[in-house]
Structures are given as structure tokens and as C-alpha cells.
Protein backbone atom coordinates (compact mmCIF):
# COMPACT_ATOMS: atom_id res chain seq x y z
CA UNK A 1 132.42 142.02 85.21
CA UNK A 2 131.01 139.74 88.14
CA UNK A 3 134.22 137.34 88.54
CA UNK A 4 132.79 135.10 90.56
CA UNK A 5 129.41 134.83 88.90
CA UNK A 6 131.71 134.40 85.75
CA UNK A 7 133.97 131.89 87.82
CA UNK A 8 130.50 129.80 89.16
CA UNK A 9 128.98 129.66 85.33
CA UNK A 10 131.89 127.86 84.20
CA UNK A 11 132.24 125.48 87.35
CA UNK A 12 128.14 124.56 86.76
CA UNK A 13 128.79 122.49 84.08
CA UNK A 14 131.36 120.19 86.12
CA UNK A 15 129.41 120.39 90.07
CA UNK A 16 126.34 119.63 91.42
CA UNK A 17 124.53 121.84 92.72
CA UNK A 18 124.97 121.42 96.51
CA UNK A 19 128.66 122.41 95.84
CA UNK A 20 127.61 125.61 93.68
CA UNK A 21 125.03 126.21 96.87
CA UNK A 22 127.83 126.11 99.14
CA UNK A 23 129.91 128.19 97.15
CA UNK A 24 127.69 131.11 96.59
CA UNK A 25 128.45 130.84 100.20
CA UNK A 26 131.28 133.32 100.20
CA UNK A 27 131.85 136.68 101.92
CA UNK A 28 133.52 138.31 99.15
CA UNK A 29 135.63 137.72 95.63
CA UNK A 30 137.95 140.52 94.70
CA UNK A 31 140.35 140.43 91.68
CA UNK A 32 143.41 142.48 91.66
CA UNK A 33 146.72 142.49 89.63
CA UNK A 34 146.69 138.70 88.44
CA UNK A 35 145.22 137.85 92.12
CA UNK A 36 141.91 136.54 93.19
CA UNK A 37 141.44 136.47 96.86
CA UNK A 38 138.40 134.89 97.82
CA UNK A 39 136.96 135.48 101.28
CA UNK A 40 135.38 132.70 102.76
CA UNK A 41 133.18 132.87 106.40
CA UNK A 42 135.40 130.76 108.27
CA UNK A 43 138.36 128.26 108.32
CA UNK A 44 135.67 124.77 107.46
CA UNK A 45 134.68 126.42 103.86
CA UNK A 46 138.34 127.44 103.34
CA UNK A 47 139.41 123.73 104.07
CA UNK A 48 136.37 122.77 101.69
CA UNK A 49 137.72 124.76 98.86
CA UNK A 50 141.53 124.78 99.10
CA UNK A 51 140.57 120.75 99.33
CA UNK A 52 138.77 119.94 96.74
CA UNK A 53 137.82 123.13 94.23
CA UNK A 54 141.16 125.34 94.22
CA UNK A 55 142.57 123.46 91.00
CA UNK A 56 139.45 123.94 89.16
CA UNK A 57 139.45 127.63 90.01
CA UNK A 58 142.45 128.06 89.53
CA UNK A 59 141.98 127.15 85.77
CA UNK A 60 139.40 128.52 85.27
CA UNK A 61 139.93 131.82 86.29
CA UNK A 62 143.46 131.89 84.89
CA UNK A 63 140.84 130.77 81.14
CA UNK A 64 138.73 133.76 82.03
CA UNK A 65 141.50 136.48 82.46
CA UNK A 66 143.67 135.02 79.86
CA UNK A 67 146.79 134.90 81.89
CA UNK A 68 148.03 132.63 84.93
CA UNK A 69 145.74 134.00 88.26
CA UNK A 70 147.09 133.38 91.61
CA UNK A 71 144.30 131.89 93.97
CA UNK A 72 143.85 133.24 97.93
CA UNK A 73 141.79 131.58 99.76
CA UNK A 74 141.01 133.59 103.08
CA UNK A 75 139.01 133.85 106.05
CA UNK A 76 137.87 136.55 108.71
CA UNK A 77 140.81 136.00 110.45
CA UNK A 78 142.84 136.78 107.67
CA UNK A 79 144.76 139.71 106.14
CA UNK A 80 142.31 141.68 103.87
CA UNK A 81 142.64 141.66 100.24
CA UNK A 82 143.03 145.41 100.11
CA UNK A 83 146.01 145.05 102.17
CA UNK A 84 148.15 142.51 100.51
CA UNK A 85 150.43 144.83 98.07
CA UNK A 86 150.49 143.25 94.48
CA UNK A 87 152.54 145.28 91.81
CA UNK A 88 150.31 147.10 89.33
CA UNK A 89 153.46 147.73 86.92
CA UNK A 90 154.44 143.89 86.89
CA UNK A 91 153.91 142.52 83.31
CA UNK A 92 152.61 138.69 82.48
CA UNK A 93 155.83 138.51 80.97
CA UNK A 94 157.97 138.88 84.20
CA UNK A 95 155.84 137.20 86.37
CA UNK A 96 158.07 134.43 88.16
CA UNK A 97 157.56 130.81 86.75
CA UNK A 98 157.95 129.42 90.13
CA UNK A 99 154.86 130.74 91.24
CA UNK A 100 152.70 129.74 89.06
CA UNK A 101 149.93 127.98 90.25
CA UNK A 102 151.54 125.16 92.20
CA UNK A 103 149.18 124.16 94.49
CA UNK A 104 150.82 123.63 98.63
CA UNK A 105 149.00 120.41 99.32
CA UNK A 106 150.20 119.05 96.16
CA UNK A 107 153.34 117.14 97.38
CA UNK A 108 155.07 113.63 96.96
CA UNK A 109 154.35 113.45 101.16
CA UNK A 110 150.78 114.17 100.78
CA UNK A 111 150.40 111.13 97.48
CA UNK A 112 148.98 107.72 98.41
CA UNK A 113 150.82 105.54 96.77
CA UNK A 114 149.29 102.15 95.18
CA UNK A 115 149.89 99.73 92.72
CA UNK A 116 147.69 102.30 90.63
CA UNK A 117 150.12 105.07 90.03
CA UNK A 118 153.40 103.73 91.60
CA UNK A 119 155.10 103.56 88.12
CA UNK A 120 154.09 106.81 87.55
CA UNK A 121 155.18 108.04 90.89
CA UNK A 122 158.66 106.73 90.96
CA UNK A 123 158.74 108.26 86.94
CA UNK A 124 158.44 111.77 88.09
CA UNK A 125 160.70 111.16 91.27
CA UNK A 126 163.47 109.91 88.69
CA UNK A 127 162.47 112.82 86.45
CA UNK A 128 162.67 115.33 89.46
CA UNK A 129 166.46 113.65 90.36
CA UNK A 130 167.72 113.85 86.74
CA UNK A 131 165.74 116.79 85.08
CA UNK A 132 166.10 116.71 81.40
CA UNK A 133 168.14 114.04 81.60
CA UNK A 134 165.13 110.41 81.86
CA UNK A 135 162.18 110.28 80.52
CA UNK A 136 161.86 113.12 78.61
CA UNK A 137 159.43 113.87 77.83
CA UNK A 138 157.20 111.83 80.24
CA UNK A 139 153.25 111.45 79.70
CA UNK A 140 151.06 110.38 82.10
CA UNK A 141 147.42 109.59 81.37
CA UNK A 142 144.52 108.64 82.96
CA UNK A 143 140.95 108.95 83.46
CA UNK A 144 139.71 112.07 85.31
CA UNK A 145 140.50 112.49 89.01
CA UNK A 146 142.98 110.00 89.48
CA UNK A 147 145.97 112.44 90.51
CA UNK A 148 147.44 113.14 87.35
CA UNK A 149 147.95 117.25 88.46
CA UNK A 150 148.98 116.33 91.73
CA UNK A 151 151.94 114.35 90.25
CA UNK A 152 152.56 117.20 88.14
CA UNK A 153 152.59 119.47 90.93
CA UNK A 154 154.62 117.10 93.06
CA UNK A 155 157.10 116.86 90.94
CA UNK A 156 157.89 120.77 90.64
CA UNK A 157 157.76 121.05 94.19
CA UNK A 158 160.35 118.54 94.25
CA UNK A 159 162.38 119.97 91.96
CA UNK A 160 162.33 123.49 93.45
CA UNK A 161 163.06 121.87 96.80
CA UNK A 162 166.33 120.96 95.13
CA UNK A 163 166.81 124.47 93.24
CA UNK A 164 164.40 127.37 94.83
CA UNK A 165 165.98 128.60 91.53
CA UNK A 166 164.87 126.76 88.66
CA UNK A 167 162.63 128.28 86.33
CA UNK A 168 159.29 126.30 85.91
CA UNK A 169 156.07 126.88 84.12
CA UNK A 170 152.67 124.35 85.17
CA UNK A 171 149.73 125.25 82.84
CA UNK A 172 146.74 123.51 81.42
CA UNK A 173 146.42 123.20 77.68
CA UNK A 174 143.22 125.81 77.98
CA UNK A 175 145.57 128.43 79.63
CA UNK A 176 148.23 127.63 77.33
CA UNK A 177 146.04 128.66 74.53
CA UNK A 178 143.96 131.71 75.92
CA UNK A 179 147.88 133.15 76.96
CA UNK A 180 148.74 132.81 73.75
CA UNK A 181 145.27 134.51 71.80
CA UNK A 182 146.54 137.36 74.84
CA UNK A 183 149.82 137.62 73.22
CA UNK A 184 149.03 137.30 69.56
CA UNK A 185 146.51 140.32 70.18
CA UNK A 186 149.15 142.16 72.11
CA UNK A 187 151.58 141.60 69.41
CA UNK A 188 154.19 140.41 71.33
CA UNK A 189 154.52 136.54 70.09
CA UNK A 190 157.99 136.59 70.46
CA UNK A 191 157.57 137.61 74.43
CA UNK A 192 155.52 134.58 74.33
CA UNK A 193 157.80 131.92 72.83
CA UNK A 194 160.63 133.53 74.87
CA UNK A 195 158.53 133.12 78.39
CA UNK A 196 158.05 129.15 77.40
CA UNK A 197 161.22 128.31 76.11
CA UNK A 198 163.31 129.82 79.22
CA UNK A 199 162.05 127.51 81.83
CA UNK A 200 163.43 124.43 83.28
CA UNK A 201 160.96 122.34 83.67
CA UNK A 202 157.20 122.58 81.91
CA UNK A 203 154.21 121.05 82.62
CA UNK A 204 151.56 120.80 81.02
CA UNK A 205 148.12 119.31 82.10
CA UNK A 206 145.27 117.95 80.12
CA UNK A 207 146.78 117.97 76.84
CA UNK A 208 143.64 116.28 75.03
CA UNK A 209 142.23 119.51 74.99
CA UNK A 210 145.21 120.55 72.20
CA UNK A 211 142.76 118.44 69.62
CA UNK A 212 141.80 120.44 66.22
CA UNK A 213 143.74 123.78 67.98
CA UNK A 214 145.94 123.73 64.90
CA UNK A 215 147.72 127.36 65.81
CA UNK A 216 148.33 126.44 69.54
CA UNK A 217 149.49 122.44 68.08
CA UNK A 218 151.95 124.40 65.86
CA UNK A 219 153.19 127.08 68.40
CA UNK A 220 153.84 123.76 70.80
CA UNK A 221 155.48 122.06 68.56
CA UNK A 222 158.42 124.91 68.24
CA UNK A 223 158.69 125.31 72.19
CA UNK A 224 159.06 121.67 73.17
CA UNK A 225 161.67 121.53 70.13
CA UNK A 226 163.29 123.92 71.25
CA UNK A 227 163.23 123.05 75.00
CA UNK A 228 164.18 119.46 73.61
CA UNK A 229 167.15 120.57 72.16
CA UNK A 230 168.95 122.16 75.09
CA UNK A 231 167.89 119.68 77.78
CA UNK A 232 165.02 121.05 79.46
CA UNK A 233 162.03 118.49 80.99
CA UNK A 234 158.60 118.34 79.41
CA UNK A 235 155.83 116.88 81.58
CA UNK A 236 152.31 116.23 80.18
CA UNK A 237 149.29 114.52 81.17
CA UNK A 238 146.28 113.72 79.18
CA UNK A 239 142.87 111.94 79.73
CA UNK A 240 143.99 109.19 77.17
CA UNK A 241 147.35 107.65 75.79
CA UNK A 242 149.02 110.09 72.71
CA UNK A 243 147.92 107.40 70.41
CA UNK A 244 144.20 108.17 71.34
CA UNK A 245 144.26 111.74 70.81
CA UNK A 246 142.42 113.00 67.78
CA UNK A 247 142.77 115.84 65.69
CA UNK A 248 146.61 116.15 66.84
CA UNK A 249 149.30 116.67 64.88
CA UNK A 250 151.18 113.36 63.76
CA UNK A 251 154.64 115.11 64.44
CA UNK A 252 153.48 116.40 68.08
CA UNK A 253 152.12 112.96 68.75
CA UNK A 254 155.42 111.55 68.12
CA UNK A 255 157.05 113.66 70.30
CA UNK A 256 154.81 112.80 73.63
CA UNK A 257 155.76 109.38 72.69
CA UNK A 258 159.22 109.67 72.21
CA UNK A 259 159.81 109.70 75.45
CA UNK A 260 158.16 107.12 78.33
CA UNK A 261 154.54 107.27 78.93
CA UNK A 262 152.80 105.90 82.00
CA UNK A 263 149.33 105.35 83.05
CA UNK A 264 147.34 105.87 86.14
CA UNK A 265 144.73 103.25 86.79
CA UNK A 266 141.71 103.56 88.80
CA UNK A 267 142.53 102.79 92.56
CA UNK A 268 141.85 99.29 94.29
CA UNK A 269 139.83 99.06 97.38
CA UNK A 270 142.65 99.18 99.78
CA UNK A 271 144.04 101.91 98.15
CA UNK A 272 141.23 104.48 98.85
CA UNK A 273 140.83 103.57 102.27
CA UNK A 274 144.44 104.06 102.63
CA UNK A 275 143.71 107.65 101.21
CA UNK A 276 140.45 108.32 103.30
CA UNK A 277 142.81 107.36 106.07
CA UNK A 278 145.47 110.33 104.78
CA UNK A 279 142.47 112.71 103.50
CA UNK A 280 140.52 112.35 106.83
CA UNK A 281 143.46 113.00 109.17
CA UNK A 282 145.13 116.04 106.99
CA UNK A 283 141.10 117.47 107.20
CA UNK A 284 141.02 116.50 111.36
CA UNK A 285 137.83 114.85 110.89
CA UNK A 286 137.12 111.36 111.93
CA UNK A 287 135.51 108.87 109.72
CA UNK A 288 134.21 105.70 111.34
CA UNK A 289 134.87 102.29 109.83
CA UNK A 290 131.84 101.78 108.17
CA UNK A 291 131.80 105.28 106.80
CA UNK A 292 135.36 105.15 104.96
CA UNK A 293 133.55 101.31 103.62
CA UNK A 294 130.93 103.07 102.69
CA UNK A 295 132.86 105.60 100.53
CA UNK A 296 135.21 103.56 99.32
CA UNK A 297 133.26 101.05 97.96
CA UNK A 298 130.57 103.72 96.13
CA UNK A 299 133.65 105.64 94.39
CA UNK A 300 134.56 103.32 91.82
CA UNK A 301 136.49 105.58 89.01
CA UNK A 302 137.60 109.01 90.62
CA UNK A 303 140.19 110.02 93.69
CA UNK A 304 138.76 113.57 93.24
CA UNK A 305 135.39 112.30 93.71
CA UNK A 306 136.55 110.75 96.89
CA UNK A 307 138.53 113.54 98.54
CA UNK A 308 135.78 115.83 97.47
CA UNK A 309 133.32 113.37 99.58
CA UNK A 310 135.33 113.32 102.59
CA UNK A 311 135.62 117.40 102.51
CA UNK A 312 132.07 117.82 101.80
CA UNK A 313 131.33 115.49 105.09
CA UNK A 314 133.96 117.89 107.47
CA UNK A 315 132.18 121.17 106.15
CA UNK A 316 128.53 120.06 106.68
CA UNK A 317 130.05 118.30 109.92
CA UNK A 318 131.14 121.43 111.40
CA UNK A 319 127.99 123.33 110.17
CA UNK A 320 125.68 121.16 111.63
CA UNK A 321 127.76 120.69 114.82
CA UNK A 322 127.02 116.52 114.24
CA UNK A 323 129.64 113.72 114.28
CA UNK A 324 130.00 111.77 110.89
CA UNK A 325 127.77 108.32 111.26
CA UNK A 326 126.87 106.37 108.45
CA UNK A 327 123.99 107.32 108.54
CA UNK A 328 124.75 111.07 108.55
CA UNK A 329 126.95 110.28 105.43
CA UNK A 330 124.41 108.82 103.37
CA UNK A 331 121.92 111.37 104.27
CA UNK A 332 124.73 114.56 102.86
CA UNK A 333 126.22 112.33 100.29
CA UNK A 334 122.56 111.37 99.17
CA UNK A 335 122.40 113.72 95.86
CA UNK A 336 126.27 112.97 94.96
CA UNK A 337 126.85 109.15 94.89
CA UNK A 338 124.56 106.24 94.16
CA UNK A 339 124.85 105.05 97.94
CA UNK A 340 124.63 101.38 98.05
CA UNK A 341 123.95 99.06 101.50
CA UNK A 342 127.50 98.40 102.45
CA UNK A 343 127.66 95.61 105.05
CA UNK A 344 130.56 96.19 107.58
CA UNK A 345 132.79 93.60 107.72
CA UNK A 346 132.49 91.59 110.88
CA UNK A 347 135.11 89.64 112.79
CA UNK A 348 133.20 86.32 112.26
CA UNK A 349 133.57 86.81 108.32
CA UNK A 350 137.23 87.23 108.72
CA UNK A 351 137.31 84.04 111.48
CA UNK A 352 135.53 81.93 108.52
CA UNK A 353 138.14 83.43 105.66
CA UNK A 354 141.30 82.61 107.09
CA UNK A 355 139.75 79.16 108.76
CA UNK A 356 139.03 77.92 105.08
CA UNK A 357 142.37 79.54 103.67
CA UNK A 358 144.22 77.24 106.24
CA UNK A 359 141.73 75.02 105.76
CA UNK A 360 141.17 74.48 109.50
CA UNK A 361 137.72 74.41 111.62
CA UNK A 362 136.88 77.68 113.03
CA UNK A 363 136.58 76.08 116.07
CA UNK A 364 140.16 75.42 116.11
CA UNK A 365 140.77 78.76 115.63
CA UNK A 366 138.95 79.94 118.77
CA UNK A 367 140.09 76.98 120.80
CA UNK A 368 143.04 76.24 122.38
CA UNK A 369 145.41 73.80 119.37
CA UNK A 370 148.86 74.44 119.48
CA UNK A 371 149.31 72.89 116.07
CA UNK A 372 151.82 75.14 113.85
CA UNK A 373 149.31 75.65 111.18
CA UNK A 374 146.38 76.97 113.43
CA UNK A 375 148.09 78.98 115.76
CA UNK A 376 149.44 80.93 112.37
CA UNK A 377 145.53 81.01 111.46
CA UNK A 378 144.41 82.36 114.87
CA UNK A 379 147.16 85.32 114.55
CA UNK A 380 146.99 86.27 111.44
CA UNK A 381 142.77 86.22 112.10
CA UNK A 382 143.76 88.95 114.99
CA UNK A 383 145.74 90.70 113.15
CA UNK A 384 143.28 91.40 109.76
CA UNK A 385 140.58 91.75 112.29
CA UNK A 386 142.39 94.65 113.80
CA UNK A 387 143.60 96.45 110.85
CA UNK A 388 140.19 95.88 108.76
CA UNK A 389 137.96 96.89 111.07
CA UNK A 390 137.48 99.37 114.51
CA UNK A 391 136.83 96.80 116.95
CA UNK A 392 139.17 97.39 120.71
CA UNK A 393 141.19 94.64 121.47
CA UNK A 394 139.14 93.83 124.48
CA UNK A 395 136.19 92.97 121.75
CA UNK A 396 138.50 91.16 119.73
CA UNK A 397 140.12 88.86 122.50
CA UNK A 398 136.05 88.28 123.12
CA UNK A 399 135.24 87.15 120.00
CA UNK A 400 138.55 84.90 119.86
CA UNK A 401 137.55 83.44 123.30
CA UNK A 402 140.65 84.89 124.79
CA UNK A 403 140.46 85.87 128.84
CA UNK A 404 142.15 89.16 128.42
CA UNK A 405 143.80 91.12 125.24
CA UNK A 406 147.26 90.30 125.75
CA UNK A 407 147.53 87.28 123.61
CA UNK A 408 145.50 89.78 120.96
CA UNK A 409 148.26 92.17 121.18
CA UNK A 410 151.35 89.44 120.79
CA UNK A 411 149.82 87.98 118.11
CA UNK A 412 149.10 91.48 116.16
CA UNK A 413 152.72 92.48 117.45
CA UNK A 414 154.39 89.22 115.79
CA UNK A 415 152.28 88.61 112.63
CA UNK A 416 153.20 92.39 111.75
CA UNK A 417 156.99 91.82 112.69
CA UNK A 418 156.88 88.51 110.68
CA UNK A 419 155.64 89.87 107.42
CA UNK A 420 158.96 92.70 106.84
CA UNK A 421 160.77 89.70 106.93
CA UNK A 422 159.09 86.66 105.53
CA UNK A 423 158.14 87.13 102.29
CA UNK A 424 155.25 84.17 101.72
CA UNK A 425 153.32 85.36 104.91
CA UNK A 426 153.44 88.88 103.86
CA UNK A 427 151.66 87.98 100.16
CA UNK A 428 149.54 85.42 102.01
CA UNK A 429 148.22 88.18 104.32
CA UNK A 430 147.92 91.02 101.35
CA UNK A 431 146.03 87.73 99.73
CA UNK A 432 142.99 87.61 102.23
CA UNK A 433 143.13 91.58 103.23
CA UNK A 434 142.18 91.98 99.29
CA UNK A 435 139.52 89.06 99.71
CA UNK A 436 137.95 90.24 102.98
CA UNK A 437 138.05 94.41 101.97
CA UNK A 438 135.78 93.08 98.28
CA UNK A 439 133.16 91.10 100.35
């Protein structure tokens, strides 16, 4: 069997085909002992896979072999597959439950955190503090993309940062089910029950899939019973809410709900740039102003989509040897997004913004008044202007009349000492930094 070939049919349904292109891109794909090393031609298409495609492979192939596959990325530089000793003799049955497939990058540290998912954030921190104690189970749905498996993920890292020793399973509801048809053929069902219901902590990702799998519905009902019983943490996520899910079980749906469930909402504009500002720095590419505008305001519905924008930008990047312009974006992104005419946002916008907020003349603003009301308008004018777009304070003291950047500077310094402490200029300022970022 051609595993990658195998691998690549199953990703064409869900990626264009630029990113199968790219992919066929690989040196080499070997499978050995429940691991798939896949050797890439340098350290840019690792990046560019590990980034954005190693989840979806990792299911994927874990569907195809029936069994949970452990995913190496490597390059040239790199120890060669044939090299790395895996154990021939080792059994799905003892293979440890820490190690299966948590992705690295997956971490509360690496998470953006917005208004979108913070419930659901500080619900698995809790449930990582207190396991099988809140929240249990907890559910977390969404639409595609939005982080649900990296919260998952998160989450065990955290709690194996607290006990290298606990005993955790993360599947999807597709691997669930093809490890159990693997079992039930082997004749060992009870090998199977015992592998789920001796863990600490079990995830399980994209539950919707359970729908009209009336064996697999029954088989979960008994393990999270049973894992229910003694105190051990269930965590799903699904692409809707329990009460949405069709062809499931009444007595399975009110288990998920028995617990607390928690949605993730599409991110708001600030939010993505904030994580094009995370993505573009943990990548070590840099993405102008107008670029991360651009994106952010094109992806409307999916993080994934985003992230996978941003890595597709470093790889050509680096294999074209050109910087990222907006122009350069919109020409790679071209086949990908529906690229609309995003206007940057200029410092005479924000001027006119804050001057009617205050209701104050611009001119004001760029004069000399000492009144209370306008020198609070000039500052906090400096200080959006700085954060929202790339300008140098030299340009910015210019376009606020100022002789040199110093009085820039002091007010950026005081407006963003003022707002940890006064809470009515901090909402004020969040108040036209949403305005001015949906213009």
C-alpha cells in the first residue's frame, strides 16, 4: 500500500489543491511500527506541515491503519527513519496513553485568548487543576477551526505537566471507532474496554461524527460510565451543542450534558490580529500591517484557515526568496480566500475618530489646547495610532504637528500606564480600538 498516496486521497476532499501540490512535495513517507516519519526537503515545508496539516494527518492516518499513528515530521538534517528504533513486539494494547498524539505546539502558552473562547479556556484550566473533580464531563463546541483540539490538547499537556504519570487517551470519534472494528476483529473487546477505562483523563474530539454509529454509541456509553463512576475526566468537543446532534443516543446525549458545556465563537477582529501577531512570530516571518489587515479581515469563520494562511505565506516566502507585501499576499493567497480591497487604516482616520468621540475639533487635537478633555484626546489619538498601525514615532509626532517624538512617546507611555489602573479609560480606549480595527 502507497501510505501517502492513501494519506493525500483522504486529505483532497478537505485542501485545495495548492496545499496537495505542495505536499506531493516530500522526499520520502515511510511507515513503521505505529510510526510515520515523513521526510520533508528542508526545515520551511516542515514548519508548513507541523503548522498547519499535522492534526489532520495525524487522524487520518491513525483512520487508515486502524490504530493511534505517531507523526515525524523530518528534514535532511535529521535522523533517518531507518535509524530511529521502534519496538516491533509492542502491542496497541501497551502502547503508552501519554503519547498519544498530543501535538507539542498545542499548549495553554501558545492559545490566544479572546472573549471567543475565554470561558472555555479557563474551563479546561479548572478541569486540568481539579481532574475529575469540575466539570465533568466538559463539552466544548464550535464551528470548524476555531481551536477546539488545541484546547483539548492543552489541557493534557497541562495535566501531564502536573503528573508525567497520569494515564491519558486523546482520540477523534473516527479513531475511536476504526480501534474498535480492529479489536472486535481481533477478538479481544475486553483489551479494548480495559485500554479506555484505565486512563485518567480522555478526550475525545469531534464527537458529531458518533451520529447513527449505534455499536461505537453503545460501547461509549459503558466506558464513560464506567470512567464516571470512579472519578476520571471526560473531555469532548463537537461541531454543534449535544442537543444538535442527530442520530445519538438519548442516554449518551444526557451524559455530555450532564456536565458543563461551553462554546467557542468565531474570533473578533482584534482577536486574529492578536494571533497573526503570535502565529507570525512563533513562524519568524514578518507580516506588515496591511498584510495581517488584509488577512484578518478576509478570514471571517476559521482560526485554522488563518494560521494555515500565514504558514502558507512563510513557505512560498522562503521559496521564492521574496519578503511578504500585500501585494505578494494577495497574489499566493489568490486561489484560497476571496481577497477583498482592504484599506489600511491611516492616522488621519483615527485623528477624526477620537476628535468626534471627545467631541472636539481635530484641529484642537493637533494644536497646542491644554484643556483636560483634549489633551486626553491627543494621547489617547497617539497611542491607538501606534498600536493600530506601523507608523515610527517620528511619522507620528509629524502627523500630530509635534517638533520631535518625545511628547509621542510620554503620551503612549502614560495613556498605557493609565488604563491598568483606571477602569473608564481602559473600556473607552477598547471602545474606539474595536471602532477603528472594523472601518
Amino acid at each position: 500500500m502507497d501510505v501517502w498516496s492513501s494519506i493525500l486521497s483522504s486529505l483532497s476532499k478537505r485542501l485545495d489543491r495548492s496545499t496537495l501540490k505542495l505536499l506531493k512535495g516530500v522526499d520520502k513517507v515511510e511507515y513503521k511500527d505505529g510510526y510515520l516519519f515523513i521526510s520533508t526537503p528542508d526545515p520551511a515545508y516542515k514548519d508548513w506541515i507541523e503548522g498547519n496539516l499535522l492534526e489532520d494527518i495525524i487522524t487520518t492516518a491513525s483512520s487508515l491503519f486502524g490504530k493511534n499513528v505517531e507523526v515525524q515530521i523530518l528534514t535532511e538534517e535529521e535522523k533517518d527513519p531507518a535509524q530511529i528504533e521502534t519496538n516491533p513486539q509492542k502491542t496497541l494494547e501497551e502502547t503508552p496513553y501519554s503519547l498519544t498524539s498530543l501535538n507539542p505546539k498545542f499548549t495553554f502558552d501558545n492559545l490566544v485568548i479572546g472573549n471567543c473562547n475565554k470561558i472555555a479556556y479557563m474551563a479546561c484550566r479548572s478541569v486540568a487543576e481539579n481532574l475529575g473533580q469540575i466539570y465533568n464531563p466538559l463539552f466544548i463546541y464550535g464551528s470548524t477551526g476555531l481551536g477546539k483540539t488545541h484546547l483539548l490538547h492543552a489541557t493534557a499537556h497541562e495535566v501531564l505537566s502536573r503528573n508525567p504519570k497520569a494515564n491519558i487517551i486523546y482520540t477523534t470519534a473516527d479513531t475511536f471507532m476504526s480501534e474498535l472494528v480492529y479489536y472486535l476483529q481481533k477478538g479481544s473487546i475486553l483489551a479494548f474496554r480495559k485500554r479506555y477505562r484505565n486512563v485518567d483523563l480522555l478526550l475525545i474530539d469531534d464527537v458529531q461524527f458518533l451520529q447513527g454509529k449505534e455499536r461505537t454509541q453503545i460501547e461509549l456509553y459503558h466506558i464513560f460510565n464506567a470512567l464516571y463512576l470512579i472519578g476520571k475526566q471526560v473531555i469532548l468537543s463537537s461541531d454543534t451543542p449535544p442537543v444538535d446532534l442527530k442520530g445519538l443516543q438519548e442516554r449518551l446525549k444526557s451524559r455530555f450534558v450532564s456536565g458543563l458545556v461551553v462554546e467557542v465563537k468565531k474570533p473578533d477582529l482584534d482577536t486574529k490580529l492578536s494571533i497573526i501577531r503570535k502565529k507570525s512570530k512563533s513562524l519568524d516571518i514578518k507580516i506588515p500591517h496591511d498584510v495581517s489587515l488584509l488577512l484578518a479581515k478576509t478570514i471571517t469563520s476559521n482560526v485554522r484557515e488563518l494560521e494555515g494562511s500565514l504558514s502558507r505565506l512563510k513557505a512560498y516566502s522562503e521559496m521564492l526568496g521574496r519578503p511578504v507585501t500585500l501585494e505578494f499576499a494577495r497574489e499566493v493567497l489568490k486561489d484560497i480566500l476571496e481577497i477583498q480591497q482592504v484599506e489600511e487604516l491611516s492616522i488621519e482616520k483615527i485623528q477624526k475618530e477620537v476628535a468626534n468621540y471627545f467631541a472636539v475639533n481635530i484641529n484642537e487635537i493637533l494644536g497646542n489646547s491644554r484643556k483636560k478633555k483634549v489633551v486626553l484626546a491627543r494621547q489617547i489619538a497617539m497611542y491607538l495610532t501606534r498600536i493600530l498601525t506601523d507608523k515610527s514615532l517620528n511619522e507620528i509626532s509629524k502627523a500630530f504637528k509635534k517638533k520631535d517624538h518625545t511628547t509621542v512617546l510620554n503620551a503612549i507611555e502614560k495613556i498605557d500606564k493609565s488604563i491598568e489602573k483606571d477602569r473608564k479609560l481602559k473600556l473607552t480606549v477598547e471602545f474606539l480600538k474595536d471602532k477603528l480595527l472594523t472601518l
